[in-house]
Protein backbone atom coordinates (compact mmCIF):
# COMPACT_ATOMS: atom_id res chain seq x y z
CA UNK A 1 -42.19 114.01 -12.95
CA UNK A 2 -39.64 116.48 -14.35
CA UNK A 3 -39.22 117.13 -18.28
CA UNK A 4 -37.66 114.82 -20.45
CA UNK A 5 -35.06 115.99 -22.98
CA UNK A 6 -35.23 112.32 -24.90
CA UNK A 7 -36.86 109.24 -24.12
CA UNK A 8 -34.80 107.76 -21.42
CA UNK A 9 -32.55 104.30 -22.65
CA UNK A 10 -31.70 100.99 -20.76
CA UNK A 11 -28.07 99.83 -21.46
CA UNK A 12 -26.28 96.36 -21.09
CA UNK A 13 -23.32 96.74 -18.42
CA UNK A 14 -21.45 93.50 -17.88
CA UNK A 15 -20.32 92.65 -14.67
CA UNK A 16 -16.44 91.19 -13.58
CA UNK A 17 -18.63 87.72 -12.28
CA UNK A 18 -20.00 87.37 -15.80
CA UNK A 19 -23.43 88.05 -15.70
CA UNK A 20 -25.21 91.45 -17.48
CA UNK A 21 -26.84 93.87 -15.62
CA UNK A 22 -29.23 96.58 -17.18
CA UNK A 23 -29.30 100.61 -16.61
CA UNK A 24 -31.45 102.91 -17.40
CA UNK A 25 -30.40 106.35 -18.12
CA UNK A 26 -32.75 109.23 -18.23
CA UNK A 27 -32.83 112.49 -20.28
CA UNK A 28 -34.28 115.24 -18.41
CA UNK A 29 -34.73 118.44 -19.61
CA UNK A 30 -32.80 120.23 -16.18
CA UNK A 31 -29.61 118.24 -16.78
CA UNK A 32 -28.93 118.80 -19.84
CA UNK A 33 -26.45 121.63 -21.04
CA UNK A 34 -28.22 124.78 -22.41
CA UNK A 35 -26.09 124.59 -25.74
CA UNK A 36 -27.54 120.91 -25.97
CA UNK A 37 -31.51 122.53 -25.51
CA UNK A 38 -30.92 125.72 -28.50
CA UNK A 39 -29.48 123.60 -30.62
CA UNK A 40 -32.46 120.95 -30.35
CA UNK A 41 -34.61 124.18 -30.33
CA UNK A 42 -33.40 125.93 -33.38
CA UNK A 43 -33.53 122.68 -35.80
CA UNK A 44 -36.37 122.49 -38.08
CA UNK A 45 -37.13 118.65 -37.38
CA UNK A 46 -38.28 119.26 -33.94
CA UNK A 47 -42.07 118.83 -32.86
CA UNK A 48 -43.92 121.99 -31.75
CA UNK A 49 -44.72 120.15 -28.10
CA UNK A 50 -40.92 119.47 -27.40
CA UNK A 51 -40.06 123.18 -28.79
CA UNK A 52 -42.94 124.53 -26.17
CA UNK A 53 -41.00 122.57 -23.34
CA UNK A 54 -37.41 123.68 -24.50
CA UNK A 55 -38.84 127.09 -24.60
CA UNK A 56 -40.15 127.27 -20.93
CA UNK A 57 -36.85 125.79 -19.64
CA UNK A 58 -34.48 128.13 -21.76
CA UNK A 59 -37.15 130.83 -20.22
CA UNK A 60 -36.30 129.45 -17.26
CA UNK A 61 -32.80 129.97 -17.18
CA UNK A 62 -32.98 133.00 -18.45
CA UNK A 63 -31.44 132.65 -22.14
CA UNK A 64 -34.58 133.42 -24.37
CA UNK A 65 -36.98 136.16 -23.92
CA UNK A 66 -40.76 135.97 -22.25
CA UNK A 67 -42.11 137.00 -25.20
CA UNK A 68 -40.63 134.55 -28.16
């Protein structure tokens, strides 16, 4: 299962007939913007697990450095 950025969030979308249907929308890590991910990265709130995982992906894409 890929990375999550944020746990994912079910929203109410009401239909033209009247009734309500529910959506989830998921977070993942890949589709979220890279300004999104350093700016989650560089605040002093976030836990050391979800920094390791923003790390590997901004590794990934070639922003930060192997060796931060």
């Amino acid at each position: 299962m890929p990375i999550k950025f944020k746990p994912s969030a079910v929203s109410t979308v009401k239909q033209s007939n009247g009734s309500i249907k529910k959506v989830q929308q998921h977070y993942y890590m890949k589709a979220t913007s890279t300004k999104d991910i350093l700016e989650a990265y560089n605040r002093a709130s976030t836990l050391p697990k979800l920094k390791d995982k923003m790390k590997k992906e901004l590794n990934a894409r070639g922003v930060l450095d192997a060796d931060i």
